[in-house]
C-alpha atoms as a PDB file:
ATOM      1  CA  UNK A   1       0.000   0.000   0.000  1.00  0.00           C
ATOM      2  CA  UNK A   2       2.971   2.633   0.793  1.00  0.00           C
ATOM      3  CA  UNK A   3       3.859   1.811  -2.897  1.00  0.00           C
ATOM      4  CA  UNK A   4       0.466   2.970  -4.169  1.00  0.00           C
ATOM      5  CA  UNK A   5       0.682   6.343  -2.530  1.00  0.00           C
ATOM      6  CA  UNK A   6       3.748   7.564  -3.306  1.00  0.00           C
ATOM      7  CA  UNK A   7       2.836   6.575  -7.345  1.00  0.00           C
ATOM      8  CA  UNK A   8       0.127   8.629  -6.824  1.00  0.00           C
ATOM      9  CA  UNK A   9       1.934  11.752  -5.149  1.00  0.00           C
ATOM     10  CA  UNK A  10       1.252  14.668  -6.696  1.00  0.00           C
ATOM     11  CA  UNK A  11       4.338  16.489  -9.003  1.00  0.00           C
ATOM     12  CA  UNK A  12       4.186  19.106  -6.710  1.00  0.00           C
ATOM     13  CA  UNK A  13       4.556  17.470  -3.498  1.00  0.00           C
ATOM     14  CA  UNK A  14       7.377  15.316  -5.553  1.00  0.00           C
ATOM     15  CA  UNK A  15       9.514  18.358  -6.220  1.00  0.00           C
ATOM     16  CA  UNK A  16       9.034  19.699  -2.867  1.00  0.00           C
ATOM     17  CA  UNK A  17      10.480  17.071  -1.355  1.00  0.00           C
ATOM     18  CA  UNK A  18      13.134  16.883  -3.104  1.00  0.00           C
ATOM     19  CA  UNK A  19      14.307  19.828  -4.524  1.00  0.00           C
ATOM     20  CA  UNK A  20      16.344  22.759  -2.557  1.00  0.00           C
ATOM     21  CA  UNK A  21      14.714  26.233  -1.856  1.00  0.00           C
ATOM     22  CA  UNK A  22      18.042  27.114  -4.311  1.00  0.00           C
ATOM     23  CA  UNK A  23      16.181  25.212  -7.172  1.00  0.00           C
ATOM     24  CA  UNK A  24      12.726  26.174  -6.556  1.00  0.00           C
ATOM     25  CA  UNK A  25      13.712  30.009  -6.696  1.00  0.00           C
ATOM     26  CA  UNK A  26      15.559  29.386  -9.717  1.00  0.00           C
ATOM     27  CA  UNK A  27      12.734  27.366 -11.706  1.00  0.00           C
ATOM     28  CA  UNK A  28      10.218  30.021 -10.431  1.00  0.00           C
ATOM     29  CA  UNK A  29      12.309  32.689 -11.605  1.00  0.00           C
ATOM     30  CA  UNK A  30      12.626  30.824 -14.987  1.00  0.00           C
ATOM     31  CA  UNK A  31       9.083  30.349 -15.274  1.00  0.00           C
ATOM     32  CA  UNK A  32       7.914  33.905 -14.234  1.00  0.00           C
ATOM     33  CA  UNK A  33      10.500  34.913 -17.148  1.00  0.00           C
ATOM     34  CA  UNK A  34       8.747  32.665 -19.823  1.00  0.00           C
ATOM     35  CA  UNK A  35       5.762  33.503 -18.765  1.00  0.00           C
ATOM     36  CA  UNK A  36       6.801  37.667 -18.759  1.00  0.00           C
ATOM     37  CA  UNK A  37       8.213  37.063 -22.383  1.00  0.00           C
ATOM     38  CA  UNK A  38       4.914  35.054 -23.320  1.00  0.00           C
ATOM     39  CA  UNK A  39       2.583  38.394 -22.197  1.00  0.00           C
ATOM     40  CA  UNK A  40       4.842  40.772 -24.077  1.00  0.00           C
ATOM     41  CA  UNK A  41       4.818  38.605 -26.891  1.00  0.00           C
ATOM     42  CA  UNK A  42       1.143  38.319 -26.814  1.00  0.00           C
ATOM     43  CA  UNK A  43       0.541  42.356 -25.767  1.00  0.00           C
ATOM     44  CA  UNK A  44       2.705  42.946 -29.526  1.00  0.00           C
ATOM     45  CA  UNK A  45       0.434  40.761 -31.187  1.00  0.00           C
ATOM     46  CA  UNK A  46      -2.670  42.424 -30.223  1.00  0.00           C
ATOM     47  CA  UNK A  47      -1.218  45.609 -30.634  1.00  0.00           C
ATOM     48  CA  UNK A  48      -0.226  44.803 -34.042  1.00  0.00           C
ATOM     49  CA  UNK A  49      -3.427  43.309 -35.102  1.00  0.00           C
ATOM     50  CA  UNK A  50      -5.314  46.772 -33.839  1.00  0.00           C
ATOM     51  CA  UNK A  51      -3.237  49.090 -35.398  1.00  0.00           C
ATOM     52  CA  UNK A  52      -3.724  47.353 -38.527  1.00  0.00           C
ATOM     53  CA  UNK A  53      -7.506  47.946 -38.054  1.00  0.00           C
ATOM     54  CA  UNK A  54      -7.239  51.221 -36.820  1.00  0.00           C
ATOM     55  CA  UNK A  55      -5.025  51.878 -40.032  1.00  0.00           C
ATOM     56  CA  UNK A  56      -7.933  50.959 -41.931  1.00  0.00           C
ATOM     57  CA  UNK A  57     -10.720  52.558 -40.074  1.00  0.00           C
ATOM     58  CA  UNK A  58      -8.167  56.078 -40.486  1.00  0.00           C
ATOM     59  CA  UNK A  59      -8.013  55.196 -43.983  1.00  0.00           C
ATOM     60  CA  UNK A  60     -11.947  55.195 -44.646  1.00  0.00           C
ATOM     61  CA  UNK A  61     -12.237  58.025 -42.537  1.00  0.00           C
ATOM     62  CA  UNK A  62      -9.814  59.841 -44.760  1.00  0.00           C
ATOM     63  CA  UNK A  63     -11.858  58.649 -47.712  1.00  0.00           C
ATOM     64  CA  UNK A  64     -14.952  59.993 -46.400  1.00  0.00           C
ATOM     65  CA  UNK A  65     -13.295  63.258 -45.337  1.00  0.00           C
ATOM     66  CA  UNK A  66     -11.701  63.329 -49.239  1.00  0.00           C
ATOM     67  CA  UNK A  67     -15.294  62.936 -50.502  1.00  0.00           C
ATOM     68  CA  UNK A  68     -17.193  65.371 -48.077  1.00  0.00           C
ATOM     69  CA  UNK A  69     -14.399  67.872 -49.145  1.00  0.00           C
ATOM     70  CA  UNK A  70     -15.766  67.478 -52.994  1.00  0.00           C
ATOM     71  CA  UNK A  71     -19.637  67.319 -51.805  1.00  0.00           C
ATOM     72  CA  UNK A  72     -18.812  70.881 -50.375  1.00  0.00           C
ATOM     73  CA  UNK A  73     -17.038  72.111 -53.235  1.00  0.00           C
ATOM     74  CA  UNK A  74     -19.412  71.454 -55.751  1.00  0.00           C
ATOM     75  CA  UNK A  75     -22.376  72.346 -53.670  1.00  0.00           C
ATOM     76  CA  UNK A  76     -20.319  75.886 -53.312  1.00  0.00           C
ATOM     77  CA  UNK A  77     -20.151  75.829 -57.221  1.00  0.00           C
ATOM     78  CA  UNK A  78     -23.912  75.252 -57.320  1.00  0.00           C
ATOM     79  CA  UNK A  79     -24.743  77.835 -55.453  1.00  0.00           C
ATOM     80  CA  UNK A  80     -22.263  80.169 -56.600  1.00  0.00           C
ATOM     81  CA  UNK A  81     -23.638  79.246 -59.931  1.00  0.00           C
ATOM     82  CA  UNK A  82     -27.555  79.925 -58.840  1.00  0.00           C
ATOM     83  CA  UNK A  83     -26.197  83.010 -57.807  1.00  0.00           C
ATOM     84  CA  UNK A  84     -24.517  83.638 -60.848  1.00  0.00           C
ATOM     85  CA  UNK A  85     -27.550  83.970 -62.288  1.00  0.00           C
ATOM     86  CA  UNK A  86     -28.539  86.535 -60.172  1.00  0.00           C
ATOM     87  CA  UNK A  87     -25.714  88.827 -60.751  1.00  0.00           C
ATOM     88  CA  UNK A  88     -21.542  88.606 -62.085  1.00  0.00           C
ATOM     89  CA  UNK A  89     -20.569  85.343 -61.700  1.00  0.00           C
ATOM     90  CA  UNK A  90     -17.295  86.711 -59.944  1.00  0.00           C
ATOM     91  CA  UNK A  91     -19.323  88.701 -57.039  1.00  0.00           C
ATOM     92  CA  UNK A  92     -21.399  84.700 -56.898  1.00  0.00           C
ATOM     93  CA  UNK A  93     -17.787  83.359 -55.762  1.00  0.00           C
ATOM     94  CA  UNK A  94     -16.693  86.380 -54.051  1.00  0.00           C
ATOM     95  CA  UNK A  95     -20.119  85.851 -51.668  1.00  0.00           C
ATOM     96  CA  UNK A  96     -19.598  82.441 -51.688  1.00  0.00           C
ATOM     97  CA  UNK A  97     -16.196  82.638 -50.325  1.00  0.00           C
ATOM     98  CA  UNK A  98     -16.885  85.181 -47.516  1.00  0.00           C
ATOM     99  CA  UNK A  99     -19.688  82.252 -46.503  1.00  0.00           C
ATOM    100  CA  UNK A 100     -17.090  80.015 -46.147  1.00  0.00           C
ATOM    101  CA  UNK A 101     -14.680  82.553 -44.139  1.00  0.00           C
ATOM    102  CA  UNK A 102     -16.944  82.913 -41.902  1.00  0.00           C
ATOM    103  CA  UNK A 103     -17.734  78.827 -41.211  1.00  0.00           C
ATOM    104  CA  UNK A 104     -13.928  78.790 -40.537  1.00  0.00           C
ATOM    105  CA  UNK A 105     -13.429  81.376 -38.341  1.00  0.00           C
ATOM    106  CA  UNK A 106     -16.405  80.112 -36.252  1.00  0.00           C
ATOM    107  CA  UNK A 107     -15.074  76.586 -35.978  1.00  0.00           C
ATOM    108  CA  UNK A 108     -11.832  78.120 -35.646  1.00  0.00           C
ATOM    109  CA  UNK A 109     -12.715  80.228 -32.443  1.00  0.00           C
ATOM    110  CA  UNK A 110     -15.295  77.060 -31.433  1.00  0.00           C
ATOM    111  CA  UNK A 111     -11.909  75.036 -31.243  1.00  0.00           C
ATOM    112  CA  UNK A 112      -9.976  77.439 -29.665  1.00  0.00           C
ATOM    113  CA  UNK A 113     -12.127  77.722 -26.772  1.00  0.00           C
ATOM    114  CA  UNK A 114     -12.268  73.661 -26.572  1.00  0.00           C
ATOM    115  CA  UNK A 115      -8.741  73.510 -26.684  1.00  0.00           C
ATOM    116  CA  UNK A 116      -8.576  76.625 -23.814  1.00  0.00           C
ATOM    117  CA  UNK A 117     -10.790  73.756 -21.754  1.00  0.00           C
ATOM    118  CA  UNK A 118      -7.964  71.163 -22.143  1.00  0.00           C
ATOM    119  CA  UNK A 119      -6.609  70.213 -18.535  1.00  0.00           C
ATOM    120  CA  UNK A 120      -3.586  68.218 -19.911  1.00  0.00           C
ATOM    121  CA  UNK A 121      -2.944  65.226 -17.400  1.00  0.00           C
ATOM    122  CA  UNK A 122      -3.080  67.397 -13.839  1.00  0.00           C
ATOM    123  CA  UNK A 123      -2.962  64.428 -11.890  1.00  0.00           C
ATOM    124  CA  UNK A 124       0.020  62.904 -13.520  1.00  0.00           C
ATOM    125  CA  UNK A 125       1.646  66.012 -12.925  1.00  0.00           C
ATOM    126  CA  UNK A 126       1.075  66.469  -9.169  1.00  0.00           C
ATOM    127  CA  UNK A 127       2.713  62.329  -8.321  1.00  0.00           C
ATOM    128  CA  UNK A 128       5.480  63.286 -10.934  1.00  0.00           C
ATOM    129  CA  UNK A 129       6.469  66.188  -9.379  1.00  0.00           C
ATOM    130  CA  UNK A 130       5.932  64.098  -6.088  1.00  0.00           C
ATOM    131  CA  UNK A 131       8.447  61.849  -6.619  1.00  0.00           C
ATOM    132  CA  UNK A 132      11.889  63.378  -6.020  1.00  0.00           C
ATOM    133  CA  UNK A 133      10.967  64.521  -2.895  1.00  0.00           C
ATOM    134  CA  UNK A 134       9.536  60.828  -2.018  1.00  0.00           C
ATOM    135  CA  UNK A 135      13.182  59.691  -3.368  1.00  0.00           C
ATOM    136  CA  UNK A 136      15.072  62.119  -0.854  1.00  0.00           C
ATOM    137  CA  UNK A 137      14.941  60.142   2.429  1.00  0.00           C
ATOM    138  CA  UNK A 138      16.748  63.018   4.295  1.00  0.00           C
ATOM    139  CA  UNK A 139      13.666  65.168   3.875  1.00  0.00           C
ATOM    140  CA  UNK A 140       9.950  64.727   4.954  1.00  0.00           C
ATOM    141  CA  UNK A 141       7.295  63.969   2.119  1.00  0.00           C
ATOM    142  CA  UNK A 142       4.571  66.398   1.983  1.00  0.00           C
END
């Protein structure tokens, strides 16, 4: 019967009876090193896989913006066309283009006052600038 247990002793309680703390460090050390190499090798992977589809999502995005650019154009040809009609074709495009100032400097001032909102990372910034002290034992942290 002793001969039936100790064929049935776990691997685990095998190699710690028999192996030295010495070896047990070193194979956990060696295994927490595979298994650190094994996550960064997986972490590139995805990585790589989701820039590729964010590379394409940019790309249509691009497209779109491309073709919105021409849907605006030629719309401001129609109308400075209709208008045309209406009066010198170069006052049309002259009216047209001071319609199209004015869009941009509203967005422009619209982003300007978003990016005046724009807090950076403040709370990075306070536990960075936290740290040297922290690393000075000679003087008391804040």
């Amino acid at each position: 019967m002793g001969g039936a247990s100790a064929a049935a002793e776990p691997e685990a309680e095998h190699r710690a009876r028999t192996e030295s703390i010495g070896q047990m460090f070193s194979s956990f050390a060696e295994n927490l090193s595979t298994l650190f190499r094994q996550e960064i090798q997986l972490a590139k992977a995805e990585a790589t896989a989701s820039a590729k589809q964010a590379g394409t999502g940019i790309g249509m995005f691009v497209g779109a913006a491309i073709g919105g650019f021409f849907v605006l154009m030629f719309l401001s040809m129609a109308l400075m066309w209709a208008l045309g009609s209406l009066m010198p074709v170069g006052w049309a495009a002259l009216i047209v283009a001071v319609i199209w100032g004015i869009i941009a400097a509203v967005l422009a001032q619209m982003g300007k006052k978003n990016l005046e909102k724009v807090k950076g990372l403040p709370q990075t910034q306070e536990t960075v600038q936290e740290i040297p002290p922290t690393l000075n034992p000679s003087k008391e942290t804040p």
